[in-house]
C-alpha atoms as a PDB file:
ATOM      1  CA  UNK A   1     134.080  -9.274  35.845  1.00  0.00           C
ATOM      2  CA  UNK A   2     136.663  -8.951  33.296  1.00  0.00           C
ATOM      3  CA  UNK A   3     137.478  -5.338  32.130  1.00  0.00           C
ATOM      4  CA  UNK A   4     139.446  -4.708  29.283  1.00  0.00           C
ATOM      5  CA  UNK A   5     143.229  -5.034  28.744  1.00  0.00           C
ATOM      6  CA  UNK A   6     142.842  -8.349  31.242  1.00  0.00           C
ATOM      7  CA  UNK A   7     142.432  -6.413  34.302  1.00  0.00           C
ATOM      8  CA  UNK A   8     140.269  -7.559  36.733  1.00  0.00           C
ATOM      9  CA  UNK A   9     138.439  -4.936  38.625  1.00  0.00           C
ATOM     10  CA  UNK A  10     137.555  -5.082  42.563  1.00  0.00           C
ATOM     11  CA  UNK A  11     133.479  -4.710  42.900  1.00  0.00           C
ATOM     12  CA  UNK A  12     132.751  -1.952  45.162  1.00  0.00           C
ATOM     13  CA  UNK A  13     130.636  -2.998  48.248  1.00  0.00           C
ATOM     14  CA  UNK A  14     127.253  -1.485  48.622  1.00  0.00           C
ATOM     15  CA  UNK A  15     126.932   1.540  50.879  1.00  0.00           C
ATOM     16  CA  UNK A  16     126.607   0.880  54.691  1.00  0.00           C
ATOM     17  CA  UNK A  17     127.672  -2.920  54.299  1.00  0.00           C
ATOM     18  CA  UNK A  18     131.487  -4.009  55.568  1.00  0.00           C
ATOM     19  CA  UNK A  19     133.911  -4.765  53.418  1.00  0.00           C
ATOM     20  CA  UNK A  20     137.174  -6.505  53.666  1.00  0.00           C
ATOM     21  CA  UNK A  21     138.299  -6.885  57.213  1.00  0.00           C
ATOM     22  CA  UNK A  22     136.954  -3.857  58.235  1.00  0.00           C
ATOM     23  CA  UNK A  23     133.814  -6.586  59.028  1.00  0.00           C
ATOM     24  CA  UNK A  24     130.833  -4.819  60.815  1.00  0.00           C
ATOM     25  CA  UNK A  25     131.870  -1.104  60.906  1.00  0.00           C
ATOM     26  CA  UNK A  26     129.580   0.873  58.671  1.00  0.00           C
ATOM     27  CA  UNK A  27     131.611   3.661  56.134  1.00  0.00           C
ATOM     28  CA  UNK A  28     130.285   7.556  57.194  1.00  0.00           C
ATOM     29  CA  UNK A  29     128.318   8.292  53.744  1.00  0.00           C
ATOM     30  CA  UNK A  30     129.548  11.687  51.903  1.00  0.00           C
ATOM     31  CA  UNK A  31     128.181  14.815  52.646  1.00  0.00           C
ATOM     32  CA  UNK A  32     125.825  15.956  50.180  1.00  0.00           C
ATOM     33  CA  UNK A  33     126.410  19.824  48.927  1.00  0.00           C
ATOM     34  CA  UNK A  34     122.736  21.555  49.197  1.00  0.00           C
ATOM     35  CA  UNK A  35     121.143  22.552  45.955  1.00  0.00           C
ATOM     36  CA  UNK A  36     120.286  26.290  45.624  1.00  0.00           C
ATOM     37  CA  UNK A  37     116.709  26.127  46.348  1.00  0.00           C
ATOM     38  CA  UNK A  38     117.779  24.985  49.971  1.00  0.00           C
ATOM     39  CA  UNK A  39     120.368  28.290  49.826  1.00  0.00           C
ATOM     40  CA  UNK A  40     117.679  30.820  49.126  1.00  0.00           C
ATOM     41  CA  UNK A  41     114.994  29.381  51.572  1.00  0.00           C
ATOM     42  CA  UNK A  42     117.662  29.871  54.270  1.00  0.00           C
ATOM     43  CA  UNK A  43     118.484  33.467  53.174  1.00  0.00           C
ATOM     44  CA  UNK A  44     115.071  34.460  53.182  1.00  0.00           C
ATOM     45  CA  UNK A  45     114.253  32.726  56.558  1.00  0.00           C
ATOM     46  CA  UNK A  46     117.424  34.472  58.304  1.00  0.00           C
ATOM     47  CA  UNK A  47     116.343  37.967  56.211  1.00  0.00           C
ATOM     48  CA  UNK A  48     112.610  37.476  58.149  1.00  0.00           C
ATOM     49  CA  UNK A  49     114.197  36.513  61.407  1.00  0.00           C
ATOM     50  CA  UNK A  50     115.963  39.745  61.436  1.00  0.00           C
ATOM     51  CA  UNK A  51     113.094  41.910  60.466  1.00  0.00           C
ATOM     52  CA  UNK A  52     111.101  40.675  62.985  1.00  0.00           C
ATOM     53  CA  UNK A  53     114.028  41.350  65.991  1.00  0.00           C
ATOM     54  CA  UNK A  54     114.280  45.143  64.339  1.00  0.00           C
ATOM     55  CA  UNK A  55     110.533  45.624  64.561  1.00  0.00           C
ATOM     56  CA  UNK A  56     110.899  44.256  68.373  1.00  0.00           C
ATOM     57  CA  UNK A  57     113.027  46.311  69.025  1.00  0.00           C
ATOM     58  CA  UNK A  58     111.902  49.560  67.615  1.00  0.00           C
ATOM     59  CA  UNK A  59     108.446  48.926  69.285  1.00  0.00           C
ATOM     60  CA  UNK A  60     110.335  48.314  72.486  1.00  0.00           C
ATOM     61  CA  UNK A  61     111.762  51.663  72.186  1.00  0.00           C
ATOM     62  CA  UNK A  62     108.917  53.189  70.774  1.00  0.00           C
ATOM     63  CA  UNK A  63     107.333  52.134  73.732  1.00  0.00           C
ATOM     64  CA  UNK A  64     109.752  52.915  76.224  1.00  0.00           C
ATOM     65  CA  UNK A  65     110.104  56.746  74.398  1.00  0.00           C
ATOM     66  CA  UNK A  66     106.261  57.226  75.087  1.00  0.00           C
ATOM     67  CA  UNK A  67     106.262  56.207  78.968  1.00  0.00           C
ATOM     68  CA  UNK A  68     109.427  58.679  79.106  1.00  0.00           C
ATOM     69  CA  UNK A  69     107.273  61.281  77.384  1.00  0.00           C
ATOM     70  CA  UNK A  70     104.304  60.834  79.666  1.00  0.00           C
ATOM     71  CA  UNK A  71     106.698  60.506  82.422  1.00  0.00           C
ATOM     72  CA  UNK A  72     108.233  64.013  81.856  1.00  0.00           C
ATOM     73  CA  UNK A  73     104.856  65.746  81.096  1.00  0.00           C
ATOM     74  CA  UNK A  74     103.587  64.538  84.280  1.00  0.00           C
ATOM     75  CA  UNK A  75     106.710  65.739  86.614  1.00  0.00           C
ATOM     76  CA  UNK A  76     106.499  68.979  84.632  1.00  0.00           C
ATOM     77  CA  UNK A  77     102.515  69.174  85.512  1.00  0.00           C
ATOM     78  CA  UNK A  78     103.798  68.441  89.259  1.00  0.00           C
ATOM     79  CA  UNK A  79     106.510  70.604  89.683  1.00  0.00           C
ATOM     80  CA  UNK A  80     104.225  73.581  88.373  1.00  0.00           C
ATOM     81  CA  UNK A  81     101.595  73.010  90.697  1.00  0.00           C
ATOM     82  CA  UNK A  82      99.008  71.969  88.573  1.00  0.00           C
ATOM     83  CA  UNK A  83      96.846  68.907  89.368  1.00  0.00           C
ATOM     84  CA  UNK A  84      97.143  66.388  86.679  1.00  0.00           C
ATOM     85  CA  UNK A  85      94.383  65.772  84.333  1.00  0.00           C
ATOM     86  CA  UNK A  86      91.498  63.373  85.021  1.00  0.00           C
ATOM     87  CA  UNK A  87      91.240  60.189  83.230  1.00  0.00           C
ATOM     88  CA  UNK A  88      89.381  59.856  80.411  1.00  0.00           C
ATOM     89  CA  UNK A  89      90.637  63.690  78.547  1.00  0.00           C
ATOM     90  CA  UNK A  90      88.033  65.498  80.648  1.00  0.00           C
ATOM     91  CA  UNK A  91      89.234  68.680  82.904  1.00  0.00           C
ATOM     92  CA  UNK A  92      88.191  69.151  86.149  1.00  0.00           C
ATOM     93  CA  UNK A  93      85.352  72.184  86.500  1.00  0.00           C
ATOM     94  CA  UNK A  94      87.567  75.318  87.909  1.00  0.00           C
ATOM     95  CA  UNK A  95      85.477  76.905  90.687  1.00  0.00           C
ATOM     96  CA  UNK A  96      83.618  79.992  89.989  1.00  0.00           C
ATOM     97  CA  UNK A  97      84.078  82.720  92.392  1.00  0.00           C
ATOM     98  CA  UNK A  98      80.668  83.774  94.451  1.00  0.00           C
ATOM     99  CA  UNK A  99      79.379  86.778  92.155  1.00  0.00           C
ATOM    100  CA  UNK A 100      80.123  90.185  94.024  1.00  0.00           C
ATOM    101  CA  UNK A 101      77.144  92.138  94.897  1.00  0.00           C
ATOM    102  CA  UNK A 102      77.157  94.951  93.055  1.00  0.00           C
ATOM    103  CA  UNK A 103      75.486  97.670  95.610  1.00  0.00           C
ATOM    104  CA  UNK A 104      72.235  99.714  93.611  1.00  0.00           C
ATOM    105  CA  UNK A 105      73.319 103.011  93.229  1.00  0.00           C
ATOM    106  CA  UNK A 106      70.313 105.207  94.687  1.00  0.00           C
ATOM    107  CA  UNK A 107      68.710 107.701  92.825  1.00  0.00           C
ATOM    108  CA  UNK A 108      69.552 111.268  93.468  1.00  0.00           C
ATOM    109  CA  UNK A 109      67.778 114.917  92.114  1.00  0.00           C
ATOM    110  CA  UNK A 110      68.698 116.365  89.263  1.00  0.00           C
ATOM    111  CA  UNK A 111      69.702 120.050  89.905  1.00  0.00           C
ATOM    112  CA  UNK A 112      69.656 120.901  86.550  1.00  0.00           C
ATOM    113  CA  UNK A 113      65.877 120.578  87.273  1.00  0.00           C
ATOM    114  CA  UNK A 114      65.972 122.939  90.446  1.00  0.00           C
ATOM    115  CA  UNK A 115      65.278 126.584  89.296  1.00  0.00           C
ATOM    116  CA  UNK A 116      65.375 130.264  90.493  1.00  0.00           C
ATOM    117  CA  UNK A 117      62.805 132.613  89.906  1.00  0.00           C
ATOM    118  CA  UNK A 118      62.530 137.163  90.815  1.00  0.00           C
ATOM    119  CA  UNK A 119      59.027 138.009  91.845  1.00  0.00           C
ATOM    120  CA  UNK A 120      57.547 141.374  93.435  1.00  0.00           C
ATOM    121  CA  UNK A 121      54.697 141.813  95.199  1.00  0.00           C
ATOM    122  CA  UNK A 122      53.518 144.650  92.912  1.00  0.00           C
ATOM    123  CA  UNK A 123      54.573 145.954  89.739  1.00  0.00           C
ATOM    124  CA  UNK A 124      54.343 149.622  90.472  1.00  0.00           C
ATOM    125  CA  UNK A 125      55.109 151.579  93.734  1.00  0.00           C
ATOM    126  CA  UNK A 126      54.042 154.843  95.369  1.00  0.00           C
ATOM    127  CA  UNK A 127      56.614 157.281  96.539  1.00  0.00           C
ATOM    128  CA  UNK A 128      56.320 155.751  99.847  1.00  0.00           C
ATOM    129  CA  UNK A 129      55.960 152.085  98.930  1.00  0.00           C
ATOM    130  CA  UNK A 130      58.610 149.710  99.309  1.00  0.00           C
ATOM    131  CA  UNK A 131      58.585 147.054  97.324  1.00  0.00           C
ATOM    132  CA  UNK A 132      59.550 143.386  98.179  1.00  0.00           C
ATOM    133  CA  UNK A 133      61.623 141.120  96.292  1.00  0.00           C
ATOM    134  CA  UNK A 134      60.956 137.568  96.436  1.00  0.00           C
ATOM    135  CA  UNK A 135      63.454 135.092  95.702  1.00  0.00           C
ATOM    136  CA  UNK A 136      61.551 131.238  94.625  1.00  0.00           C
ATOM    137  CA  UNK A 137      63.724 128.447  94.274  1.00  0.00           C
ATOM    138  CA  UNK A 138      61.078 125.476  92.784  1.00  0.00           C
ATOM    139  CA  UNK A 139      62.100 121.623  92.329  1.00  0.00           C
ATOM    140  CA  UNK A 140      60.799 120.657  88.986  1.00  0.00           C
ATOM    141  CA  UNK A 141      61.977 116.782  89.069  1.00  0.00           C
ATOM    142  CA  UNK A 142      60.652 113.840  89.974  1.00  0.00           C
ATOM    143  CA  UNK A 143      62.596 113.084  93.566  1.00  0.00           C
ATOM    144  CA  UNK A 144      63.653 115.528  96.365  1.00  0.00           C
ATOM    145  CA  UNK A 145      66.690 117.779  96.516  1.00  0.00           C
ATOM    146  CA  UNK A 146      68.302 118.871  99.080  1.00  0.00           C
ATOM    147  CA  UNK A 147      69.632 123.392  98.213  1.00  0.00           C
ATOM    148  CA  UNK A 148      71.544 125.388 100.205  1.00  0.00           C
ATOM    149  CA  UNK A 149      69.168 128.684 100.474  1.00  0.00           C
ATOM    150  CA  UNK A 150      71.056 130.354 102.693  1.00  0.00           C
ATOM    151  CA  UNK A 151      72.347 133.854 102.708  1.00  0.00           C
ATOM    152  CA  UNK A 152      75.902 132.443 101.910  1.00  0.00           C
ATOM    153  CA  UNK A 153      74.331 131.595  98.328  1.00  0.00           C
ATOM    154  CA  UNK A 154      71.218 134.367  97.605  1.00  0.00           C
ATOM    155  CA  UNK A 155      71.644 137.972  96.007  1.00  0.00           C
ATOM    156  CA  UNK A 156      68.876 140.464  95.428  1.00  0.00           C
ATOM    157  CA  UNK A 157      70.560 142.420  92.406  1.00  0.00           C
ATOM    158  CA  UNK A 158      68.502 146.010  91.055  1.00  0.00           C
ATOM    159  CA  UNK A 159      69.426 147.762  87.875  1.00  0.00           C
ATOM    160  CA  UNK A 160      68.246 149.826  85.956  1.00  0.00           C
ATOM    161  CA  UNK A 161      69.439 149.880  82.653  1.00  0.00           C
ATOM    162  CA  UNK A 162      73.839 149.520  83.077  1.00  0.00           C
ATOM    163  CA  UNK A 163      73.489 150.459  86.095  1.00  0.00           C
ATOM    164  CA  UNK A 164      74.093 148.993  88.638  1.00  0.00           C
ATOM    165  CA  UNK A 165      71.439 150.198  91.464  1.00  0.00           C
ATOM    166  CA  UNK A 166      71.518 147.747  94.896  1.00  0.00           C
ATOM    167  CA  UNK A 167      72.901 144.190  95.622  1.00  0.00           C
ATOM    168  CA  UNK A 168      72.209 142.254  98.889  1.00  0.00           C
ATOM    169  CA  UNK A 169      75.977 141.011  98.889  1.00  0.00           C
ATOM    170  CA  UNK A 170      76.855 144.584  99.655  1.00  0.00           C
ATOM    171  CA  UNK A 171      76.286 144.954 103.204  1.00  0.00           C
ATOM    172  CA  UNK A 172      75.236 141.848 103.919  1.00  0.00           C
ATOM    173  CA  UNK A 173      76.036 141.359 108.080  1.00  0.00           C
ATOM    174  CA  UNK A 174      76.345 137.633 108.374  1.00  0.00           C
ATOM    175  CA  UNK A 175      76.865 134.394 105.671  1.00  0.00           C
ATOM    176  CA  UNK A 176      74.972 131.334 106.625  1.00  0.00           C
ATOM    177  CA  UNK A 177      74.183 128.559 105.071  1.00  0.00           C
ATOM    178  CA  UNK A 178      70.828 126.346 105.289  1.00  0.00           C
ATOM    179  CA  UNK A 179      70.632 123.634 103.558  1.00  0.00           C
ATOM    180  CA  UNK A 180      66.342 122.328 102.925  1.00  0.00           C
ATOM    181  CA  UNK A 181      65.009 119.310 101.360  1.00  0.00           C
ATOM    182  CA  UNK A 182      62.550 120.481  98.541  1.00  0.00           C
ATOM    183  CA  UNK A 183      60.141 117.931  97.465  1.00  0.00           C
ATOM    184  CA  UNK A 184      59.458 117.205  93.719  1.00  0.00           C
ATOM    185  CA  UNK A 185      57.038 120.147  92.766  1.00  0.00           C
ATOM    186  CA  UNK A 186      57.620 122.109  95.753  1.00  0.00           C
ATOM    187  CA  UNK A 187      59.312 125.343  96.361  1.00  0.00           C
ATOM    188  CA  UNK A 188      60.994 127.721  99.239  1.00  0.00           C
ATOM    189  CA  UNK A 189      60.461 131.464  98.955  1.00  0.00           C
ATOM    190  CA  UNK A 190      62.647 133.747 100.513  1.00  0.00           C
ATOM    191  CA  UNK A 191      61.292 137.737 100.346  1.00  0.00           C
ATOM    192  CA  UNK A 192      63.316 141.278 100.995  1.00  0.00           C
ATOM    193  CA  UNK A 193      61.656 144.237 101.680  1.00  0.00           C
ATOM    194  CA  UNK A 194      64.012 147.068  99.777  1.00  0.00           C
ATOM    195  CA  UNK A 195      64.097 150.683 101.108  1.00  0.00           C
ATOM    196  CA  UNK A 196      64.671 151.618  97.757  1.00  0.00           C
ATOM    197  CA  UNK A 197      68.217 152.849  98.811  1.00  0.00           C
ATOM    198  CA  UNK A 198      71.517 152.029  96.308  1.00  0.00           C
ATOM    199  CA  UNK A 199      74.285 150.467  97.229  1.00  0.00           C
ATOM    200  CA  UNK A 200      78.128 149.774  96.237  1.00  0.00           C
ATOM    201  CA  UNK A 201      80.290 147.110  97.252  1.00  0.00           C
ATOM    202  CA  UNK A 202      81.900 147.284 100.345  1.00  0.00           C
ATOM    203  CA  UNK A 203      78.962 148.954 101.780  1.00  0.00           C
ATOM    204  CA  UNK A 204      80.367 152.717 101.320  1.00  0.00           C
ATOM    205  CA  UNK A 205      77.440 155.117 102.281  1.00  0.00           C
ATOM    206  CA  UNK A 206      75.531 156.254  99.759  1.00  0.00           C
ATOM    207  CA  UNK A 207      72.977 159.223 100.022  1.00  0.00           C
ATOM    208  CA  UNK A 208      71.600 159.174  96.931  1.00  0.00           C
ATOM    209  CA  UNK A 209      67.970 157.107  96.859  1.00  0.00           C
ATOM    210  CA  UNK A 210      66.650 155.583  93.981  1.00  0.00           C
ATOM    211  CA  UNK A 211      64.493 157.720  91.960  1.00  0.00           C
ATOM    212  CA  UNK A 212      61.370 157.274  89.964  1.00  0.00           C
ATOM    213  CA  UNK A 213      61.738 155.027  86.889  1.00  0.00           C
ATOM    214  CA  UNK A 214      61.697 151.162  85.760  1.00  0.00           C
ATOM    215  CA  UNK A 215      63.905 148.852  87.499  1.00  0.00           C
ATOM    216  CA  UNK A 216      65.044 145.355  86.638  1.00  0.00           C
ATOM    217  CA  UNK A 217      65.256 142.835  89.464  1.00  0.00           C
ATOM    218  CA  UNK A 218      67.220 139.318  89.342  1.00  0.00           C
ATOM    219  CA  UNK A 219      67.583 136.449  92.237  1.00  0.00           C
ATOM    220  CA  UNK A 220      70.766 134.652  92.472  1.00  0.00           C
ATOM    221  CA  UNK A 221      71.394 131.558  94.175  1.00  0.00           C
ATOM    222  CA  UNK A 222      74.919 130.392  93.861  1.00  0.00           C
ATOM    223  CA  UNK A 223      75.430 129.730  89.935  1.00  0.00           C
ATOM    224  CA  UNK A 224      71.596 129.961  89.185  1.00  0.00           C
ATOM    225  CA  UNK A 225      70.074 133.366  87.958  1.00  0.00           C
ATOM    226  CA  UNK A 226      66.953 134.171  87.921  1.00  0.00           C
ATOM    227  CA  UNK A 227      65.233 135.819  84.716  1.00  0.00           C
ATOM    228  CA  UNK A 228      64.917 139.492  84.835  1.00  0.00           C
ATOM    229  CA  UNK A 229      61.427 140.843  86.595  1.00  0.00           C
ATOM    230  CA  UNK A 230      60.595 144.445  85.966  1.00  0.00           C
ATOM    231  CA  UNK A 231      58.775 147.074  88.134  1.00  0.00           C
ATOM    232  CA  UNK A 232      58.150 150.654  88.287  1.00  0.00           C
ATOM    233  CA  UNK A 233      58.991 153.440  90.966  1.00  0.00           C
ATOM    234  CA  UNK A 234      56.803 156.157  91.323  1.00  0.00           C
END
């Protein structure tokens, strides 16, 4: 082929034939620069790859974090002494203690129902008569009592008026105590037959007798009086 100005031009061989005597060794082709699309497919595959090794990763530790966790509560359950928890989220039944018996407390009297009563066996007395006190102690409740009715706990107290005539406690010899069982309803009488003489305490002798007139008589036992019975000397 002719090119201008005279000049003959060499043709150039086709790609991958020989040429000159280079005969039957092929020419390396040139590298072709990739276009852009090719770039940004490669950045976004690289970008994905490493995503997906983060999220490996932070699952693995994630995962390794919890089994430390459950580890640590369990060591701390079995250093404490506690047993460790079923399976499942359900807690084992503590044992109930055996109930205590709790012992009946038996029914007792009610003193406040046990009462003291004066009697005499007359209400008016000859110059010679002596009259006789009587001293009842009744149980008005529903179940027995058991009263001390001995001389440690009885008076027979007369007065007349302020004063202060005769008291059993006086010159009383001996203090005894006897302690009875009184059925509901029941009572226990206890009588003194008064020479109609007067008394002080500490049993000082005392001539003077007690003269005609109305006299008051009230039965003590321990902190229970009696309510006032009157009578007349002659």
């Amino acid at each position: 082929m002719k090119t201008p100005a005279g000049k003959t031009s060499a043709s150039k061989a086709p790609a991958g034939k020989s040429t000159g005597k280079g005969a039957g060794v092929t020419a390396p082709r040139a590298a072709r620069k990739p276009s852009a699309a090719v770039y940004r497919r490669r950045r976004l595959f690289a970008g994905g790859a490493l995503l997906l090794v983060l999220g490996l990763t932070a699952g693995g530790v994630a995962t390794v974090s919890g089994a430390l966790n459950a580890k640590t509560e369990q060591a701390s359950s079995t250093e404490g002494g506690g047993a460790s928890e079923p399976s499942g989220g359900q807690t084992a039944p503590a044992a109930s203690a055996a109930p205590s018996a709790t012992p009946t407390a038996s029914p007792t009297c009610d003193q406040k129902l046990v009462t003291v009563s004066a009697a005499t066996n007359k209400t008016s007395y000859g110059p010679d008569e002596k009259p006789v006190l009587t001293l009842k102690v009744a149980n008005g409740g529903k179940l027995p009592c058991k009263v001390n009715i001995g001389t440690s706990q009885m008076e027979y107290l007369v007065t007349s008026g302020s004063d202060r005539i005769f008291s059993s406690k006086d010159c009383q010899a001996s203090s005894n105590d006897l302690v009875k069982t009184i059925a509901p309803g029941k009572s226990e009488t206890a009588n003194f037959p008064w020479p109609r003489n007067r008394s002080v305490q500490g049993c000082e002798k005392i001539s003077d007798a007690a003269g005609a007139g109305y006299y008051v008589f009230i039965a003590k036992l321990g902190a229970k009086v009696s309510p006032p019975t009157v009578f007349q000397l002659n």
